[in-house]
PDB file of N, CA and C in Angstrom:
ATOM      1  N   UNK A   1     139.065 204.847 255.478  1.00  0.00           N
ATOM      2  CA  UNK A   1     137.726 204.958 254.925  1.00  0.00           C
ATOM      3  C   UNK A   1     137.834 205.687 253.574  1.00  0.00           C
ATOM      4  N   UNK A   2     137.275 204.822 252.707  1.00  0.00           N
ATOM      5  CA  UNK A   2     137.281 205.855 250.808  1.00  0.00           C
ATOM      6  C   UNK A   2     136.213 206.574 251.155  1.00  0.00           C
ATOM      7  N   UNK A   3     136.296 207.732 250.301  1.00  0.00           N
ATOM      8  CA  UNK A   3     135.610 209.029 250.046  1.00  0.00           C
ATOM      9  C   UNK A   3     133.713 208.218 249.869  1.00  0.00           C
ATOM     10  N   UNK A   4     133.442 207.501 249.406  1.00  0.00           N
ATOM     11  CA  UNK A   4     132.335 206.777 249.215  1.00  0.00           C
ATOM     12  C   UNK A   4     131.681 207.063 250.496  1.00  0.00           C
ATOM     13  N   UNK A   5     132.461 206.096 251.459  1.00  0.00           N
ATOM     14  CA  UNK A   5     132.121 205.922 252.606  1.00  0.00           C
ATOM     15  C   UNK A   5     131.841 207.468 253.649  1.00  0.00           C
ATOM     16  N   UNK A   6     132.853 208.034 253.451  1.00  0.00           N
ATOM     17  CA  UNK A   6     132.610 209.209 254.105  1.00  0.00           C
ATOM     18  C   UNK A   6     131.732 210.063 253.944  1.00  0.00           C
ATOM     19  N   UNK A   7     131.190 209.789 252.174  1.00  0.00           N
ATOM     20  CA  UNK A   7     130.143 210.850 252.270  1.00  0.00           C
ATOM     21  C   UNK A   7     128.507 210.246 252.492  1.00  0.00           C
ATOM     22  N   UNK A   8     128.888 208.700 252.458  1.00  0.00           N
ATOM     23  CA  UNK A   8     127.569 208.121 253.061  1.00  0.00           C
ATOM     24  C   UNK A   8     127.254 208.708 254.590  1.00  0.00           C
ATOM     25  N   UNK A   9     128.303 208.331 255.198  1.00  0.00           N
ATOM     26  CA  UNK A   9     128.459 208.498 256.685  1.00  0.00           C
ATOM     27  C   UNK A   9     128.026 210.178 257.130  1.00  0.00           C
ATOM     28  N   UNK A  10     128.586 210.996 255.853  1.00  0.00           N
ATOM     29  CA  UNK A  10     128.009 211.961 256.397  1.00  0.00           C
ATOM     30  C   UNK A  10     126.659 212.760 255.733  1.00  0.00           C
ATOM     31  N   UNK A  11     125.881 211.636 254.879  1.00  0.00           N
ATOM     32  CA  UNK A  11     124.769 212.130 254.595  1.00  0.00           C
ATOM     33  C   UNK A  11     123.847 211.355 255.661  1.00  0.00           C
ATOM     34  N   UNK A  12     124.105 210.433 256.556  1.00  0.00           N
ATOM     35  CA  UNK A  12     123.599 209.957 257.237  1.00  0.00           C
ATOM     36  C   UNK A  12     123.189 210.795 258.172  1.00  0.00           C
ATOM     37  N   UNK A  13     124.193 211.548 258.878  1.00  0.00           N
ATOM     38  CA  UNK A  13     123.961 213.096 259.572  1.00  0.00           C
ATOM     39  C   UNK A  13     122.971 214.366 259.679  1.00  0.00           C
ATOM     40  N   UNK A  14     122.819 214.154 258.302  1.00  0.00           N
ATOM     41  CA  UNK A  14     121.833 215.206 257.826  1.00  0.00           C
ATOM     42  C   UNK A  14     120.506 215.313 258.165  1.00  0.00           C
ATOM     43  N   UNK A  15     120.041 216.133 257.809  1.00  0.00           N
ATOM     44  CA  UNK A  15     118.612 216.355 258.501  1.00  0.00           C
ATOM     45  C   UNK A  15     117.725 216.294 257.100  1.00  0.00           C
ATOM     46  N   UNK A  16     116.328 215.982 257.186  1.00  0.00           N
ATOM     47  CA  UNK A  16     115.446 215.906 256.065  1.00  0.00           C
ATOM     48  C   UNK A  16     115.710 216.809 254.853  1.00  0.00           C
ATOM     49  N   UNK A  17     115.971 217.735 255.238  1.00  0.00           N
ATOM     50  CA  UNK A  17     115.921 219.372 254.234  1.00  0.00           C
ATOM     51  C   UNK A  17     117.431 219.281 253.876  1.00  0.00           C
ATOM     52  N   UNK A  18     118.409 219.123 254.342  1.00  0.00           N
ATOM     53  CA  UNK A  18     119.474 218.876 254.275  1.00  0.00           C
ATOM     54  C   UNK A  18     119.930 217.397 253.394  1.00  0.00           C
ATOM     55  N   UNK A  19     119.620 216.335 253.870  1.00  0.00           N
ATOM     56  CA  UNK A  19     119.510 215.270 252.596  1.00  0.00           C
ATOM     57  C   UNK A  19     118.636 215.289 251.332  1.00  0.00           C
ATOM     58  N   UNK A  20     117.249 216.475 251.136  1.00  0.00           N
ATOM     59  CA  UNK A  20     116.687 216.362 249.916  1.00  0.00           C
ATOM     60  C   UNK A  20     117.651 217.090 249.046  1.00  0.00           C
ATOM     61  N   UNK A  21     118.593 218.414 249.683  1.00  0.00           N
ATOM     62  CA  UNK A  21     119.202 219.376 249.222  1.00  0.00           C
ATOM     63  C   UNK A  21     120.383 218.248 248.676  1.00  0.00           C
ATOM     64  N   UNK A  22     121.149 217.718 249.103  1.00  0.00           N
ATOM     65  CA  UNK A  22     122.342 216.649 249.008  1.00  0.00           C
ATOM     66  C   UNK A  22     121.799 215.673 247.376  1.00  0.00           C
ATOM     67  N   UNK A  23     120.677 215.053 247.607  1.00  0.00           N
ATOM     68  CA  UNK A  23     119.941 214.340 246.497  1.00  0.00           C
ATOM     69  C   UNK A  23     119.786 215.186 244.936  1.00  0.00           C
ATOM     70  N   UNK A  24     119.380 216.519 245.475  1.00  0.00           N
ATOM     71  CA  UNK A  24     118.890 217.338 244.271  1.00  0.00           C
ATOM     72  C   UNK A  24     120.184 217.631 243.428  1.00  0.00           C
ATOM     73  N   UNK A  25     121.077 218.101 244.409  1.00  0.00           N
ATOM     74  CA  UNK A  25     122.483 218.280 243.619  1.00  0.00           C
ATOM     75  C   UNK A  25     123.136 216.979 242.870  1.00  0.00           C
ATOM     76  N   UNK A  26     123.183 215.631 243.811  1.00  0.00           N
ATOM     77  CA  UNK A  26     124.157 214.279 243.078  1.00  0.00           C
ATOM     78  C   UNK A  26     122.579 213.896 241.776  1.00  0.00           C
ATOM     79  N   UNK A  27     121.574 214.787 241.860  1.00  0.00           N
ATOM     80  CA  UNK A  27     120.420 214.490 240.744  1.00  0.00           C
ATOM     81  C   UNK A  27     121.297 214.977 239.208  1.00  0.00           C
ATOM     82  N   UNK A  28     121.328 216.602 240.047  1.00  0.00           N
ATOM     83  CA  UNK A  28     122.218 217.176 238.765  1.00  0.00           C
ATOM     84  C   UNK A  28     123.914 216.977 238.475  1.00  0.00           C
ATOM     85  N   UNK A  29     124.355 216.217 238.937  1.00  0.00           N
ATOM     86  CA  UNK A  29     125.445 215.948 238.935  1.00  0.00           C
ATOM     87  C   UNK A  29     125.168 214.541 238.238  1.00  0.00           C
ATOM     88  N   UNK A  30     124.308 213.942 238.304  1.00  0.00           N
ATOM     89  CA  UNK A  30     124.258 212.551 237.411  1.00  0.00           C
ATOM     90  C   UNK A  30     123.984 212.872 236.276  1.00  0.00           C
ATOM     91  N   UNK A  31     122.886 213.916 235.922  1.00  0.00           N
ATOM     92  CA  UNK A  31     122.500 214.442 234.497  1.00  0.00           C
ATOM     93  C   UNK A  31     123.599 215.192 234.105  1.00  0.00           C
ATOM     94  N   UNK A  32     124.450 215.816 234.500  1.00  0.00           N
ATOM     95  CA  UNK A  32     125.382 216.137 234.057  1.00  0.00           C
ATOM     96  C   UNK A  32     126.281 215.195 233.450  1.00  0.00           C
ATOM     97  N   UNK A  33     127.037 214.520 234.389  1.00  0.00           N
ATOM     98  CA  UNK A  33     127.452 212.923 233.556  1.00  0.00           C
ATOM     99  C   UNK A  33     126.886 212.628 232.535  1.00  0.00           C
ATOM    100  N   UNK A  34     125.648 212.305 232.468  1.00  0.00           N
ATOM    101  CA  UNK A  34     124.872 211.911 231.343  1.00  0.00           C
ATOM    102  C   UNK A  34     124.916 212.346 230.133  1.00  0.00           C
ATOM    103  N   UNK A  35     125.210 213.227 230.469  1.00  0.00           N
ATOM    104  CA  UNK A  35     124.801 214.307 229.307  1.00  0.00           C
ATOM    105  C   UNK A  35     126.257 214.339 228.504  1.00  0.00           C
ATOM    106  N   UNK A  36     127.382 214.062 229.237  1.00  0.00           N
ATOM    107  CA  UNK A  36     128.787 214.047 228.653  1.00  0.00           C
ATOM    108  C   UNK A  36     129.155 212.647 227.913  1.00  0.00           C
ATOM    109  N   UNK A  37     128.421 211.927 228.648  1.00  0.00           N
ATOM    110  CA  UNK A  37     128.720 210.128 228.188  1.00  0.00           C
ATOM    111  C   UNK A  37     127.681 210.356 226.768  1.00  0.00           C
ATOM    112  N   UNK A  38     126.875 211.083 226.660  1.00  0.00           N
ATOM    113  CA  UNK A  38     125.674 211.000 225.787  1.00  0.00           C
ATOM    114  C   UNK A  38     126.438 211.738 224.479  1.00  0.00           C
ATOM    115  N   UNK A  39     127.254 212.721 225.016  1.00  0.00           N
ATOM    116  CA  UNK A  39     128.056 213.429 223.777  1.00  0.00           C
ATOM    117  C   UNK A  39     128.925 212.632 222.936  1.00  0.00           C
ATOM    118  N   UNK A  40     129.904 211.920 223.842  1.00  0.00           N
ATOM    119  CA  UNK A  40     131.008 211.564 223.806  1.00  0.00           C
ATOM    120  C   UNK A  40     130.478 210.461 222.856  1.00  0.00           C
ATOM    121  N   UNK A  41     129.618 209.296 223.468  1.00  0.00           N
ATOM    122  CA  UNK A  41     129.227 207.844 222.293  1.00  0.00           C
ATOM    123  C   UNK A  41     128.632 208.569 221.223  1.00  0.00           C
ATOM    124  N   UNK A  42     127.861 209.764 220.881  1.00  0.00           N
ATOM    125  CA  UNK A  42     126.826 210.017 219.713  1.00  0.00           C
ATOM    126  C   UNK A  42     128.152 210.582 218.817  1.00  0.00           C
ATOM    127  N   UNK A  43     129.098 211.456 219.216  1.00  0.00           N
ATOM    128  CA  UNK A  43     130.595 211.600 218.421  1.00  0.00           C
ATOM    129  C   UNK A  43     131.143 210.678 218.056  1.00  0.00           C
ATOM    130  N   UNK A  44     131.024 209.063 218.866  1.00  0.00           N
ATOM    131  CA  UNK A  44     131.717 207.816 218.476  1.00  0.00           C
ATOM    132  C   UNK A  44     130.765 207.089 216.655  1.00  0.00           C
ATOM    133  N   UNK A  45     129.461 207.394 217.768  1.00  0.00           N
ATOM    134  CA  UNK A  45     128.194 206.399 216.565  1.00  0.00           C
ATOM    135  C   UNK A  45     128.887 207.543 215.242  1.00  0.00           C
ATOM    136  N   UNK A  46     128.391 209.027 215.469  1.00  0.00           N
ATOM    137  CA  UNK A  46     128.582 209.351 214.236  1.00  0.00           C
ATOM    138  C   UNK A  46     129.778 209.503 213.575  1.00  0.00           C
ATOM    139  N   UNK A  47     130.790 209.259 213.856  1.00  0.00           N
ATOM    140  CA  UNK A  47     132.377 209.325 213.338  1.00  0.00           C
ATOM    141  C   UNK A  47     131.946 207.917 212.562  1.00  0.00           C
ATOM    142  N   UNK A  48     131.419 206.642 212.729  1.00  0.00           N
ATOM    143  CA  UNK A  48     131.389 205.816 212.889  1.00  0.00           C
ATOM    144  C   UNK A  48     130.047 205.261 211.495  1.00  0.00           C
ATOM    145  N   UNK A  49     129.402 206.495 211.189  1.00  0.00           N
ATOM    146  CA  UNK A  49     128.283 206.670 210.412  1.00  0.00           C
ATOM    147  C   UNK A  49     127.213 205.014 210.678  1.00  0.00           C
ATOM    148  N   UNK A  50     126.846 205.247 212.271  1.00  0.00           N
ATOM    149  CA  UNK A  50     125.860 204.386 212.485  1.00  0.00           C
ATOM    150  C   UNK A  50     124.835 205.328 213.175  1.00  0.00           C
ATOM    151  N   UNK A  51     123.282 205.046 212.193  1.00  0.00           N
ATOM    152  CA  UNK A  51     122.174 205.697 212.600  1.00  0.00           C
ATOM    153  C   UNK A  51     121.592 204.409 213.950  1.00  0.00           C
ATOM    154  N   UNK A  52     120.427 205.796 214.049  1.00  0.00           N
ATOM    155  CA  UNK A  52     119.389 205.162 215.242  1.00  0.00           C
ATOM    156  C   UNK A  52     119.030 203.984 214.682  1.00  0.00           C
ATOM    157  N   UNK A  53     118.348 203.979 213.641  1.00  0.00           N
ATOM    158  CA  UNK A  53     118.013 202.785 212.895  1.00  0.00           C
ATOM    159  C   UNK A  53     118.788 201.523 212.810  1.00  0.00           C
ATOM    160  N   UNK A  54     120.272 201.568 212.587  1.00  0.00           N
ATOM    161  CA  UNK A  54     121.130 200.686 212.539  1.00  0.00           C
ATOM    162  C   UNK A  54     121.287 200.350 213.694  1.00  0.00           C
ATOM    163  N   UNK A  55     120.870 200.916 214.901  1.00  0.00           N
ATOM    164  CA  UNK A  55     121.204 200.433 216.174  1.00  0.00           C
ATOM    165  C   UNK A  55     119.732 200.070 216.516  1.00  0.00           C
ATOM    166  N   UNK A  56     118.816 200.129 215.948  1.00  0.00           N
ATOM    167  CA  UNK A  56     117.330 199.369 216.626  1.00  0.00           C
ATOM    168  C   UNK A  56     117.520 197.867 215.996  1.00  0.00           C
ATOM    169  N   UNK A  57     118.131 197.701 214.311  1.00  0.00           N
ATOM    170  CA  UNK A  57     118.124 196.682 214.272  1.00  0.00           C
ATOM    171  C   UNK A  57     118.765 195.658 214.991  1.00  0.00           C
ATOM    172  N   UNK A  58     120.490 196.303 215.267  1.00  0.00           N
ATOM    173  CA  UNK A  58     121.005 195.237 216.072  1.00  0.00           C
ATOM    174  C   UNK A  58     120.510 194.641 217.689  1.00  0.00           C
ATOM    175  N   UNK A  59     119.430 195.758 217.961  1.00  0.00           N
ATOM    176  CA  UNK A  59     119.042 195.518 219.067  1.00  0.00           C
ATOM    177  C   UNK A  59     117.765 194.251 218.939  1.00  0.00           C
ATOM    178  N   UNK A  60     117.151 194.309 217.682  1.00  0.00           N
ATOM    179  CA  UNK A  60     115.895 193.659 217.621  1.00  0.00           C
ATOM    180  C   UNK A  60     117.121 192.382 217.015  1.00  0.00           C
ATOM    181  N   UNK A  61     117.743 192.201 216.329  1.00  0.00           N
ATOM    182  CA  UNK A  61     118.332 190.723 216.163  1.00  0.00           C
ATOM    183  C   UNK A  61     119.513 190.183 217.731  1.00  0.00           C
ATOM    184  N   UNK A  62     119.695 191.303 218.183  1.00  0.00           N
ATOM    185  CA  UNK A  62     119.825 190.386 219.664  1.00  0.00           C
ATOM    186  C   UNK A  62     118.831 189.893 220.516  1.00  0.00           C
ATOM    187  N   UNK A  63     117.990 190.557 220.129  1.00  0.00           N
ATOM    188  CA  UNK A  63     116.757 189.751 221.217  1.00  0.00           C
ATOM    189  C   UNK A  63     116.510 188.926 220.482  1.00  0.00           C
ATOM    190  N   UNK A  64     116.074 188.605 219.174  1.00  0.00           N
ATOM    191  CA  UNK A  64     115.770 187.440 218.643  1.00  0.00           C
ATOM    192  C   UNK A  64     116.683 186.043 218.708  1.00  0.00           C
ATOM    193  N   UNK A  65     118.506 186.382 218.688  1.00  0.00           N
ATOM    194  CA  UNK A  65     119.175 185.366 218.946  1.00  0.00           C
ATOM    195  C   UNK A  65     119.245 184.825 220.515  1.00  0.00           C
ATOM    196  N   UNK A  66     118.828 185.873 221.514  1.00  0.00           N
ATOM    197  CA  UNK A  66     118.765 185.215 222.979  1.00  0.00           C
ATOM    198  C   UNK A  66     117.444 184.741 223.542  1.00  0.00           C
ATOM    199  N   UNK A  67     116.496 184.300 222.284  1.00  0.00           N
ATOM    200  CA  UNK A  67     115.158 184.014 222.566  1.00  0.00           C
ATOM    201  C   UNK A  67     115.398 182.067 221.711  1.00  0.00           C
ATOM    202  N   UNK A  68     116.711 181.964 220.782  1.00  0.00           N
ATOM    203  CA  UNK A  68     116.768 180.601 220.456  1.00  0.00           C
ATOM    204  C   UNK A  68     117.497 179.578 221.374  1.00  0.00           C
TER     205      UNK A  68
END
């Protein structure tokens, strides 16, 4: 059994107060992630000298080419 599994299996166990407690932590443990992936690409964009702007456009001409 991978670690996945085991900790499904044993949040299954848990009791109400005990699985909100389990949730609140993998909450902050995702924002944590987040927050590192969020560092790491904005060090890439700006090494990279691409603004917000330069990235709304490419976003608005991809939607326009998957709309032909």
């Amino acid at each position: 059994m991978n670690a996945i599994d085991e900790i499904v299996t044993a949040a299954a166990k848990l009791d109400s107060s005990q699985f909100l407690r389990l949730r609140q932590k993998l909450d902050r443990l995702e924002q944590k992630l987040w927050k590192v992936e969020l560092a790491r690409t904005s060090a890439a964009l700006k090494k990279k000298n691409i603004t917000d702007d330069d990235i709304d456009r490419l976003v608005v001409r991809r939607r326009r080419e998957s709309r032909s």
